[in-house]
C-alpha atoms as a PDB file:
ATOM      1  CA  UNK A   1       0.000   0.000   0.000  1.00  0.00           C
ATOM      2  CA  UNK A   2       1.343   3.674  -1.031  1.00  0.00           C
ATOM      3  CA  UNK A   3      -0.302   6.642   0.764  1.00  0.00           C
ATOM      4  CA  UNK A   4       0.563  10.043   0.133  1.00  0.00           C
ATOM      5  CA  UNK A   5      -0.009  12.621   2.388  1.00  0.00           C
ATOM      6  CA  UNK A   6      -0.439  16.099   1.739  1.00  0.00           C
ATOM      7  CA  UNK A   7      -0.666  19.907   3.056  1.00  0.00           C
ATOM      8  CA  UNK A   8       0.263  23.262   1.854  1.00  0.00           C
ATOM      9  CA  UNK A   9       4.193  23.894   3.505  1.00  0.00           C
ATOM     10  CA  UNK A  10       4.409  19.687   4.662  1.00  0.00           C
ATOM     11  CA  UNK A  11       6.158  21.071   7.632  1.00  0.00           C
ATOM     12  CA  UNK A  12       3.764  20.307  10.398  1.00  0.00           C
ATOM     13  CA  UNK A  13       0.519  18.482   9.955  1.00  0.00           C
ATOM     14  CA  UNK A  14       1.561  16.268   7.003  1.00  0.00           C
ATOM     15  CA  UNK A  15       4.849  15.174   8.726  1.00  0.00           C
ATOM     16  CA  UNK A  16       2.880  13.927  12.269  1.00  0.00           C
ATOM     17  CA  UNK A  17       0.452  12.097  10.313  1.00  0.00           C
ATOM     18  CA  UNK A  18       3.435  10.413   7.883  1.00  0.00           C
ATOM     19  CA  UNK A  19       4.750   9.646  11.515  1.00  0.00           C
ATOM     20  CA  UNK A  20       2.008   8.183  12.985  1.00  0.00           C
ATOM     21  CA  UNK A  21       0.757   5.951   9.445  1.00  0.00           C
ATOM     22  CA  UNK A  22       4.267   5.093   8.699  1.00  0.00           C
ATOM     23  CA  UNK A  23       4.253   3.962  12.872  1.00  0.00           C
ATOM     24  CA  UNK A  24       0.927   2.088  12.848  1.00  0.00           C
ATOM     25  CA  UNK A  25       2.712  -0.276   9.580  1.00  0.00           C
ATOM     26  CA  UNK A  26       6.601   0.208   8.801  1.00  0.00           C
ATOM     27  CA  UNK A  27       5.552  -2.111   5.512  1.00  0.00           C
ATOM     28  CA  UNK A  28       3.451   0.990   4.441  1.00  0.00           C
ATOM     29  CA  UNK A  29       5.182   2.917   1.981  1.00  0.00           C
ATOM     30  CA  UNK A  30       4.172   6.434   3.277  1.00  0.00           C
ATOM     31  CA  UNK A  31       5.339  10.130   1.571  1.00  0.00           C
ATOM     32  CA  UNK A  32       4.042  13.223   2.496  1.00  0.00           C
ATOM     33  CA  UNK A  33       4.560  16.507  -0.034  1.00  0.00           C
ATOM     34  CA  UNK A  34       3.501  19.951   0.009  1.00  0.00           C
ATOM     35  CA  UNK A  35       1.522  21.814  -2.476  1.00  0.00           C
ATOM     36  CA  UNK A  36       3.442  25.237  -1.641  1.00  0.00           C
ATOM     37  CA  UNK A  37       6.628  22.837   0.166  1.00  0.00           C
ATOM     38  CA  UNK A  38       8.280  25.186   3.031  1.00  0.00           C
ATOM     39  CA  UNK A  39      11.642  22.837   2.728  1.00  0.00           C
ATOM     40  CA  UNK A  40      11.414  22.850   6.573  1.00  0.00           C
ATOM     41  CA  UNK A  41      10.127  20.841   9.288  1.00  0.00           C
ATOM     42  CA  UNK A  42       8.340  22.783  12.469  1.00  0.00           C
ATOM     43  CA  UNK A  43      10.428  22.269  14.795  1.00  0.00           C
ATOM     44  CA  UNK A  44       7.307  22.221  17.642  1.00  0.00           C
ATOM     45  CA  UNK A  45       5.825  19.318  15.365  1.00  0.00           C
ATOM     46  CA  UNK A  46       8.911  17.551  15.751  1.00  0.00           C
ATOM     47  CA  UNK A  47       9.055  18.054  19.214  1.00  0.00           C
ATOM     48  CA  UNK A  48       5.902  17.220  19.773  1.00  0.00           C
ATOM     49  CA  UNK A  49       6.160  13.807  18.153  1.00  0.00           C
ATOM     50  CA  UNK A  50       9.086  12.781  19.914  1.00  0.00           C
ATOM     51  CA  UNK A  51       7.306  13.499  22.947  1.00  0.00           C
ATOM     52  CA  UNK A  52       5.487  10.463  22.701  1.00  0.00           C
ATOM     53  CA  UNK A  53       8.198   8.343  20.903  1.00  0.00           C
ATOM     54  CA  UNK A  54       8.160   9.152  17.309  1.00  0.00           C
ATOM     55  CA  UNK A  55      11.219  10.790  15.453  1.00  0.00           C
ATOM     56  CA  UNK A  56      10.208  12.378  12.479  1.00  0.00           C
ATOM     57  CA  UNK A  57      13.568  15.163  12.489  1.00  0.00           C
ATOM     58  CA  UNK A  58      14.916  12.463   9.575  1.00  0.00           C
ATOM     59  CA  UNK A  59      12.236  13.890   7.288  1.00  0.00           C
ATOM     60  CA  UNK A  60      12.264  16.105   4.688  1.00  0.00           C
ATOM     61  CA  UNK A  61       9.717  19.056   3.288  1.00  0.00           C
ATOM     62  CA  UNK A  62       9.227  18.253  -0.084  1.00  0.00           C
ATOM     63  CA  UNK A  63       7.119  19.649  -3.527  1.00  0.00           C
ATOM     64  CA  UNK A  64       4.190  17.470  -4.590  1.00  0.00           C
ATOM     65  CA  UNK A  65       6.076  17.754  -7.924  1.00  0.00           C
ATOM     66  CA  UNK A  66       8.224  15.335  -6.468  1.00  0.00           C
ATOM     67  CA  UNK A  67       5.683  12.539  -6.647  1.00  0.00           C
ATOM     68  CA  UNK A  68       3.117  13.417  -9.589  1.00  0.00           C
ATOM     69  CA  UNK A  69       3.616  10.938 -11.845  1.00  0.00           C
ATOM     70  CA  UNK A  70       3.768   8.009  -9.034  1.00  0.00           C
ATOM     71  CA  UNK A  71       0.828   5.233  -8.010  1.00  0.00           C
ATOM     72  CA  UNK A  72      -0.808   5.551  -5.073  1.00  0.00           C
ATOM     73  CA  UNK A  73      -3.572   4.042  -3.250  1.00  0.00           C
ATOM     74  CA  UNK A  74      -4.528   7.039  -1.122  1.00  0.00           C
ATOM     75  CA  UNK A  75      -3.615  10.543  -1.596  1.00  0.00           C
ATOM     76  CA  UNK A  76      -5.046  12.470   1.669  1.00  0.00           C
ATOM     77  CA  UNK A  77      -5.209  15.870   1.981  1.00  0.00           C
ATOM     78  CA  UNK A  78      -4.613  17.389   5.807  1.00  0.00           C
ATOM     79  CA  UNK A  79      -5.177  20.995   5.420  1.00  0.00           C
ATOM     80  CA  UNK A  80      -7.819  22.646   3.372  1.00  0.00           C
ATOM     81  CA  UNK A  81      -5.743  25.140   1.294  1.00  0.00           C
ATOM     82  CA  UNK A  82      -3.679  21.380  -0.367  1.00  0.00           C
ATOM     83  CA  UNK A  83      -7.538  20.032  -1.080  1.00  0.00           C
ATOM     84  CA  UNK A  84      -8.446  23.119  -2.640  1.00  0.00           C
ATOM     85  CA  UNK A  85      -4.884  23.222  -5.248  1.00  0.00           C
ATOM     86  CA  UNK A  86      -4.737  19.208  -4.641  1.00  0.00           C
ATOM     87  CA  UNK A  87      -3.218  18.940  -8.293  1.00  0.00           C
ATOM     88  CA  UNK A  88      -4.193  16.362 -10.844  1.00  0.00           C
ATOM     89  CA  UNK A  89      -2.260  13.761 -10.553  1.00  0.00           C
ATOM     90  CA  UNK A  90      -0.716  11.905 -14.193  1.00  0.00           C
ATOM     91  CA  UNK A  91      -0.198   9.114 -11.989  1.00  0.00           C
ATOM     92  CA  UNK A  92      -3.124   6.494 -10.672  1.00  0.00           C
ATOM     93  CA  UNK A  93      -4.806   7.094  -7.831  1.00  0.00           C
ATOM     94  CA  UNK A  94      -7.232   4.730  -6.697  1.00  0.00           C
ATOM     95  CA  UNK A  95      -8.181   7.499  -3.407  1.00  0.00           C
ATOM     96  CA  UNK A  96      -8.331  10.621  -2.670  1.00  0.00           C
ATOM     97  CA  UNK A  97      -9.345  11.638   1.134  1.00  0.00           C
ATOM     98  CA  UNK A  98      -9.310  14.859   2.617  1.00  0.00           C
ATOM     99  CA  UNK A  99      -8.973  14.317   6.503  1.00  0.00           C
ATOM    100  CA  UNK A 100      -8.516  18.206   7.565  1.00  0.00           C
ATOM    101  CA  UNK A 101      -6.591  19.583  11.047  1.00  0.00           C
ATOM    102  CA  UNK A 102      -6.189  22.984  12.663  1.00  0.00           C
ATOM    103  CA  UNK A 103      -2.561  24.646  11.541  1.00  0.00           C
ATOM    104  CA  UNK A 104      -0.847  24.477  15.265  1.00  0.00           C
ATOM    105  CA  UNK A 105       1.949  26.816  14.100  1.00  0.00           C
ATOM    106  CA  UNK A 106      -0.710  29.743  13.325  1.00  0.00           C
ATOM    107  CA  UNK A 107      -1.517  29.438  16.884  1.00  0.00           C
ATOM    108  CA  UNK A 108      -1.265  32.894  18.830  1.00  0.00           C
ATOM    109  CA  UNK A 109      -0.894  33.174  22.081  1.00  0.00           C
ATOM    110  CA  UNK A 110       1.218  32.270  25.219  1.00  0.00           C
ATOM    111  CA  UNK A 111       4.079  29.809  24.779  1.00  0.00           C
ATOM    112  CA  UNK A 112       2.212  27.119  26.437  1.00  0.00           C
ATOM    113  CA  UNK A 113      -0.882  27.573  24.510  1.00  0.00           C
ATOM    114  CA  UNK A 114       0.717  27.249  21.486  1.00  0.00           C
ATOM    115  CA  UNK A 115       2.507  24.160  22.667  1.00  0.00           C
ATOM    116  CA  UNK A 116      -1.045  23.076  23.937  1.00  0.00           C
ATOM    117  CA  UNK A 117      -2.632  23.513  20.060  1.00  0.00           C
ATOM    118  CA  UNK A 118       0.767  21.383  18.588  1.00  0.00           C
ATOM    119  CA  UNK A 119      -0.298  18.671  21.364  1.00  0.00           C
ATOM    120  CA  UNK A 120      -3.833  18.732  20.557  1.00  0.00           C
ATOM    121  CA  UNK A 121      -3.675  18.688  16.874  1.00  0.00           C
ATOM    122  CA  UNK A 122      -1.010  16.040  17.158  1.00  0.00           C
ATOM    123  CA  UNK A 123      -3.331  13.774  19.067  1.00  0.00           C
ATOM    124  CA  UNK A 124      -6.335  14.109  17.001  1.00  0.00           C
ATOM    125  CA  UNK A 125      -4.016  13.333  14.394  1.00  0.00           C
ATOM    126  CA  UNK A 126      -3.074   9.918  15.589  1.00  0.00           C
ATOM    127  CA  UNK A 127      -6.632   9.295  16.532  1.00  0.00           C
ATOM    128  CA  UNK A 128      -7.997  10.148  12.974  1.00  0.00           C
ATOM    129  CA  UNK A 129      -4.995   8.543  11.051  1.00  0.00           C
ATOM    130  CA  UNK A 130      -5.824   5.421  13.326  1.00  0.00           C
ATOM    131  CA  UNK A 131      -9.399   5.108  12.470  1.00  0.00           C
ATOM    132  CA  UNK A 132      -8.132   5.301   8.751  1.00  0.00           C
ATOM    133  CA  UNK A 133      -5.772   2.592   9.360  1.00  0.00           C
ATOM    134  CA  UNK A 134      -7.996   0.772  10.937  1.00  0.00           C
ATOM    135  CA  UNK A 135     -11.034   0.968   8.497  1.00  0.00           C
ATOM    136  CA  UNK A 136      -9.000   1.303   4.824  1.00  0.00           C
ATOM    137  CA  UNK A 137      -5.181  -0.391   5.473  1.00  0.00           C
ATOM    138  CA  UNK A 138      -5.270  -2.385   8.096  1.00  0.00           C
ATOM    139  CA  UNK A 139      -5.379  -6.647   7.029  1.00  0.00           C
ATOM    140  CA  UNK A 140      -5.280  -5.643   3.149  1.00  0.00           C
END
């Protein structure tokens, strides 16, 4: 199974859900891309996901461009500006989600309630990535 996962700068949201899918099966052949790539990771997503265990800092922000012309069996969208420009893909794709999250890094405020929107988004991340594993991946 090859599941892409996309967002607009696939710094933050993307990256913890490639974490977490790529976690629930390491035979899962999981990318994520950007539609606008930052060529960065959020350092607070990163953080936040090796808070509970998961290193994503070997990662890499990359262009959608990069994987166009590729198979895949699900190409989800996590943020609502990448299902808007989600760009035809040449490629086959059998699905195309859109499983949308708050942006944690446009989160003003305190230091600890931004921290508290990267934890919160992170968790309903796993728990929405799980339910898709559970219902679409999981035993195929």
């Amino acid at each position: 199974m090859k599941v892409l996962i996309l967002c607009t700068g696939n710094s933050c949201r993307s990256q913890m859900a490639h974490g977490f899918l790529q976690s629930f099966n390491p035979e899962l052949t999981v990318c994520s891309a950007g539609t606008e790539a930052s060529g960065k990771l959020n350092q607070q997503a990163v953080a936040a996901m090796k808070e509970i265990g998961l290193d994503i800092s070997h990662h890499t922000s990359d262009s959608v461009e990069k994987y166009l012309n590729d198979e895949w069996d699900y190409v989800i969208t996590v943020c609502g500006g990448a299902n808007e420009s989600c760009p035809a893909f040449t490629g086959k794709v059998k699905h195309r989600l859109h499983i949308g999250f708050d942006d944690p890094s446009h989160a003003v405020g305190t230091d600890e309630f931004i921290w508290s929107e990267f934890i919160r988004v992170r968790d309903e991340i796993k728990e929405r990535f799980w339910k898709f594993y559970e219902e679409n991946l999981k035993m195929k």
